[in-house]
Protein backbone atom coordinates (compact mmCIF):
# COMPACT_ATOMS: atom_id res chain seq x y z
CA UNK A 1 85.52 106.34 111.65
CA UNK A 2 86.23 104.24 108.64
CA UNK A 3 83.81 104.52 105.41
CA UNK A 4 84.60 102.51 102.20
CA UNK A 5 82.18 102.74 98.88
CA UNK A 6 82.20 100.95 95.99
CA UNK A 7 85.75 99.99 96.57
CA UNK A 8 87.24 97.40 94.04
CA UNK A 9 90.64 95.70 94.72
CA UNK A 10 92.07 93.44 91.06
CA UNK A 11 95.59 91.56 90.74
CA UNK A 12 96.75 91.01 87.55
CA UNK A 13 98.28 87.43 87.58
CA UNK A 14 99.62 86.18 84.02
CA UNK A 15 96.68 86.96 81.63
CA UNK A 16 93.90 87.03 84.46
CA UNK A 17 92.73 89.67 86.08
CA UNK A 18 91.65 88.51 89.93
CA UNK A 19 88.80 90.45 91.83
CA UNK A 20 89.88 90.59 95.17
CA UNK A 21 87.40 92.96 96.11
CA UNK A 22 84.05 93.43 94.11
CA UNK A 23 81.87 96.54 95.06
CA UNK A 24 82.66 96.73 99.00
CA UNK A 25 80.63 99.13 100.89
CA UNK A 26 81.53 98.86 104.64
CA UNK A 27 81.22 101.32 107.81
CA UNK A 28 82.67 100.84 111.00
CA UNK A 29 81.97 103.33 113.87
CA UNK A 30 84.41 104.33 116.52
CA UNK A 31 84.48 101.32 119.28
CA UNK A 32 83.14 99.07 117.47
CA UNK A 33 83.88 95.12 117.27
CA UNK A 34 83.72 93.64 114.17
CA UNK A 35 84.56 90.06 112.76
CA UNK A 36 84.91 88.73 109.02
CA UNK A 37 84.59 85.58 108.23
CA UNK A 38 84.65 83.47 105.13
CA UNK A 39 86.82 80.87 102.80
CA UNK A 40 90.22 81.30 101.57
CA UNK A 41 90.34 83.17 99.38
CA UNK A 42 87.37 84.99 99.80
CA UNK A 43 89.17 88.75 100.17
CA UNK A 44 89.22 88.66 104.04
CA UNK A 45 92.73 90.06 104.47
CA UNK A 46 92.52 91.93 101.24
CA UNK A 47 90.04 94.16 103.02
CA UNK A 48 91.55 94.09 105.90
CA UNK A 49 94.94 95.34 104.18
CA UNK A 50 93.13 98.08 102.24
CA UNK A 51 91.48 99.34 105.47
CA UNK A 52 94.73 99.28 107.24
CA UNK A 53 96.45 101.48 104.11
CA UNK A 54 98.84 98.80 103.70
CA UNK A 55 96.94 98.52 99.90
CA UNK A 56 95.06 100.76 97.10
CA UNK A 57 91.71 99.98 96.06
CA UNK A 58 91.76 99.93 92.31
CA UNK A 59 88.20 101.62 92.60
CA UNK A 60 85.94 103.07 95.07
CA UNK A 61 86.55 105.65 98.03
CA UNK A 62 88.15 105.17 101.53
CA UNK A 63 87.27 107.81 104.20
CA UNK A 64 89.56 107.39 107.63
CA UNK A 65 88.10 109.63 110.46
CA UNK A 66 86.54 111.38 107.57
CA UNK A 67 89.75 112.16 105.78
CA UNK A 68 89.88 110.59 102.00
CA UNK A 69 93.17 108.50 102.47
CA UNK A 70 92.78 106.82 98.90
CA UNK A 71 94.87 109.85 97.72
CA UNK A 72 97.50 109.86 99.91
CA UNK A 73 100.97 109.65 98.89
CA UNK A 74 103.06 106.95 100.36
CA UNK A 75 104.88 108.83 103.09
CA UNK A 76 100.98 110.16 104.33
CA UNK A 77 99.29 107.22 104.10
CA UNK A 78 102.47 105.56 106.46
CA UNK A 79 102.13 108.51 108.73
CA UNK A 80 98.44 107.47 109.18
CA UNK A 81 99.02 103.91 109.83
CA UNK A 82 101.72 104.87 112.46
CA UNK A 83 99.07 107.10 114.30
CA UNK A 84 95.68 105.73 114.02
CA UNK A 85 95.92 101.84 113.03
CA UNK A 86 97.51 99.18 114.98
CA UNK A 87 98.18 95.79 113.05
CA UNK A 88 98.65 91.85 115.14
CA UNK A 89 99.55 89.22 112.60
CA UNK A 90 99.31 85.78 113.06
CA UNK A 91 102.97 85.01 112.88
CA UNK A 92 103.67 87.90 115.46
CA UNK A 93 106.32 89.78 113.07
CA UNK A 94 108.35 90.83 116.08
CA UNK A 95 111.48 91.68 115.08
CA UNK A 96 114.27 88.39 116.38
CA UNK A 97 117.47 90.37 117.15
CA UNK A 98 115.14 92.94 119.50
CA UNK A 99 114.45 92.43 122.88
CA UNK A 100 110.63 92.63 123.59
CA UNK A 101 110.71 95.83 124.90
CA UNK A 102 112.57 96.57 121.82
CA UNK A 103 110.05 95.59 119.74
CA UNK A 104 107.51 97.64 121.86
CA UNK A 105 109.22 100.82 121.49
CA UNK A 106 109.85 100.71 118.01
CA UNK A 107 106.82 102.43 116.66
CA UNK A 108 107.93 105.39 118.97
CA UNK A 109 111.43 105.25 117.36
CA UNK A 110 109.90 105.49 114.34
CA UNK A 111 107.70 108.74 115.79
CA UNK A 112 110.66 110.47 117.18
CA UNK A 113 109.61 109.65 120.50
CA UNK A 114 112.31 110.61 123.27
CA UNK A 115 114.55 107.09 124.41
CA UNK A 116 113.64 107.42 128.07
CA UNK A 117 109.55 108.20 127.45
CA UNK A 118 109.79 105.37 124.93
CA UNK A 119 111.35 102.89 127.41
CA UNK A 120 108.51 104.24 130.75
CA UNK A 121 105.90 103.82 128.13
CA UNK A 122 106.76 100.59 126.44
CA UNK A 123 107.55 99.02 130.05
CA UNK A 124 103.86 100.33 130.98
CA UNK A 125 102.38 98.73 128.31
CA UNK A 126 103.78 95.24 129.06
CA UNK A 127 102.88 95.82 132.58
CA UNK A 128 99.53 95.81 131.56
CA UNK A 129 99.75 93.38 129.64
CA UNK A 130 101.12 90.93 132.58
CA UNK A 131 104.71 90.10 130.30
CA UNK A 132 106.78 92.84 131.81
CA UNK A 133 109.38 90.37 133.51
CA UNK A 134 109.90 88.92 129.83
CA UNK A 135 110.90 92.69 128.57
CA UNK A 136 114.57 91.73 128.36
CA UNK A 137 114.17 87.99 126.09
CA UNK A 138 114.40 87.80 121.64
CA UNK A 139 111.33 86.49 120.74
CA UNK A 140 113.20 83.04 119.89
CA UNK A 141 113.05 82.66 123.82
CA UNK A 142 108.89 83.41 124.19
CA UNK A 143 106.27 81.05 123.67
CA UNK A 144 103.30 81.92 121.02
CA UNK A 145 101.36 83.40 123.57
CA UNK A 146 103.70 85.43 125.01
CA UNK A 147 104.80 86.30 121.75
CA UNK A 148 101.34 87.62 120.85
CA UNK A 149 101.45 89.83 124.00
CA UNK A 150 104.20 91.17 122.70
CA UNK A 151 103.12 91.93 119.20
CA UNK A 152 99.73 93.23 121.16
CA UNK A 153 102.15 95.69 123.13
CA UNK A 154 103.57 97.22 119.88
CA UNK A 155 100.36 97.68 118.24
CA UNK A 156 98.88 99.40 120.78
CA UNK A 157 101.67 101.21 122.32
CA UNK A 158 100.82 104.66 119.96
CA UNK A 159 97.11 104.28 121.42
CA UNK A 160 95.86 103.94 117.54
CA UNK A 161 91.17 103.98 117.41
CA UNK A 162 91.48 100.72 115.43
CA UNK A 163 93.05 97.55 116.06
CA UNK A 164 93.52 95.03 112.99
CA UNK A 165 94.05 91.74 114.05
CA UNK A 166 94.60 89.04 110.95
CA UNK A 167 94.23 85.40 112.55
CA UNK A 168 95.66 86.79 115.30
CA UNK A 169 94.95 83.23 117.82
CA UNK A 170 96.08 80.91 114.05
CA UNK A 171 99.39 80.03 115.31
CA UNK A 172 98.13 79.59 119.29
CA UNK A 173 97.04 77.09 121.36
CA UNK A 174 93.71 76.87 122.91
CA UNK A 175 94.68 77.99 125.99
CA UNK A 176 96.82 81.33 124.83
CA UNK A 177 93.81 81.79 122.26
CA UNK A 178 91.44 82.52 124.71
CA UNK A 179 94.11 85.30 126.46
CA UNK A 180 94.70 86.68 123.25
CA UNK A 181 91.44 87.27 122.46
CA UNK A 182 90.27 88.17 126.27
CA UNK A 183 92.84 90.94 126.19
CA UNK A 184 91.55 92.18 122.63
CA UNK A 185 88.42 92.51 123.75
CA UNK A 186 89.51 94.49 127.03
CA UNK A 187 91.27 97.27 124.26
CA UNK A 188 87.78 97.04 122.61
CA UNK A 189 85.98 97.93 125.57
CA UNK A 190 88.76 101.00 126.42
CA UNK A 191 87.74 102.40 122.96
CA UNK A 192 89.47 100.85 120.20
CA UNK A 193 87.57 100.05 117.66
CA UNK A 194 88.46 96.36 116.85
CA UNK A 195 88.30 94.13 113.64
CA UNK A 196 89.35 90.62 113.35
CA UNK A 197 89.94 88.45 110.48
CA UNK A 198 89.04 84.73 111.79
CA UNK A 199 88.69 81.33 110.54
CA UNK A 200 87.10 79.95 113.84
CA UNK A 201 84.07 79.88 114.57
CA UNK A 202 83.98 80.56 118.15
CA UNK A 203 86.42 83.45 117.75
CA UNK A 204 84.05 85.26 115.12
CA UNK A 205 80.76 84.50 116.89
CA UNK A 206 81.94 86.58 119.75
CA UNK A 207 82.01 89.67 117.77
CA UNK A 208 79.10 92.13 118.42
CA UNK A 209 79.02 92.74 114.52
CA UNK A 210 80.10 89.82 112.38
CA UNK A 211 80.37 89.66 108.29
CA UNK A 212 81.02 87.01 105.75
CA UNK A 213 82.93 87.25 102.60
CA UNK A 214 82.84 85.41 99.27
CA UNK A 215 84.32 86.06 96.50
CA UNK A 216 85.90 89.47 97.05
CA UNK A 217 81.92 90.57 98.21
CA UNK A 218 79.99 90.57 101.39
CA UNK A 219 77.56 87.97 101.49
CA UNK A 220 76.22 89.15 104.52
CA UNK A 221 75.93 90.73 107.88
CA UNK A 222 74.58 89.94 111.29
């Protein structure tokens, strides 16, 4: 499903030229639960943001569903995320003056989707996700967990094969961690292939596949 080689990401700051990303060659098969680990500043979210087309690689090739995406223009490449990658932040990124339901449905906005299939599907989706009596609230009147439902809920709503989830349990507390990450793990086992970015340990270790970064490379994999 997703097939980078040789792929280089560099910043020029001032004078310096940063490697982000030195020489990354990394495949990830459909369904398949992946996390990567490392410092700051090791290129975790880099990767993660060149995998989910929000970035270039300055080198190297990027296959999606065996389509070369590095080539895309800018319009493609955001009709690809919209369709096949859904992204859960750590700071949730819902939208404040939206309802949640709002937030939900705006992916399908975005797709054309019809207003009353958007609305039955959106309301679906936080059904399943046990947050459909909070539909109607701003995100100002959630807590962080059900915030993260939320954000969960628009990521998923277009049914994309891969999740991307960057700290996604960073701004949580123990408690709404382990929900988060139980209900990312039950998308996992419908199909969706899912990769988290982590700096816990515990959260990481419970991947089936699990890499560590350092210095814009992959150290290594277990």
């Amino acid at each position: 499903m997703i097939e980078l080689k040789g792929v280089d990401r560099e910043f020029i700051v001032g004078d310096q030229t940063v490697h982000a990303l030195q020489d990354v060659n990394l495949t990830i098969a459909r369904g398949e639960y992946l996390s990567i680990m490392g410092p700051s500043g090791s290129g975790k979210s880099t990767l993660l943001n060149v995998i989910g087309l929000l970035d270039r690689p300055t080198r190297g090739t990027y296959k999606l569903d065996n389509q070369e995406v590095t080539s895309l223009s800018d319009d493609e490449l955001a009709v690809t995320r919209q369709n096949k990658i859904g992204f859960i932040f750590q700071f949730f990124q819902l939208l404040p003056r939206l309802t949640a339901q709002e937030n939900v449905e705006l992916p399908m906005l975005l797709a054309g989707i019809d207003p009353r299939e958007r609305s039955e599907h959106a309301r679906a989706v936080l059904a399943s996700l046990d947050i459909l009596d909070r539909a109607s609230h701003r995100p100002d009147q959630l807590s962080g967990g059900q915030q993260q439902r939320v954000a969960i809920a628009r990521a998923t709503v277009m049914r994309p094969g891969v999740i991307l989830a960057d700290e996604p349990t960073g701004n949580l507390d123990r408690h709404s961690s382990r929900e988060v990450v139980a209900i990312l793990e039950q998308l996992n086992q419908q199909g969706m292939s899912l990769v988290i970015v982590t700096h816990d340990p515990e959260i990481g270790q419970r991947a089936a596949r699990r890499i560590r970064m350092v210095d814009g490379c992959i150290e290594r994999e277990r």
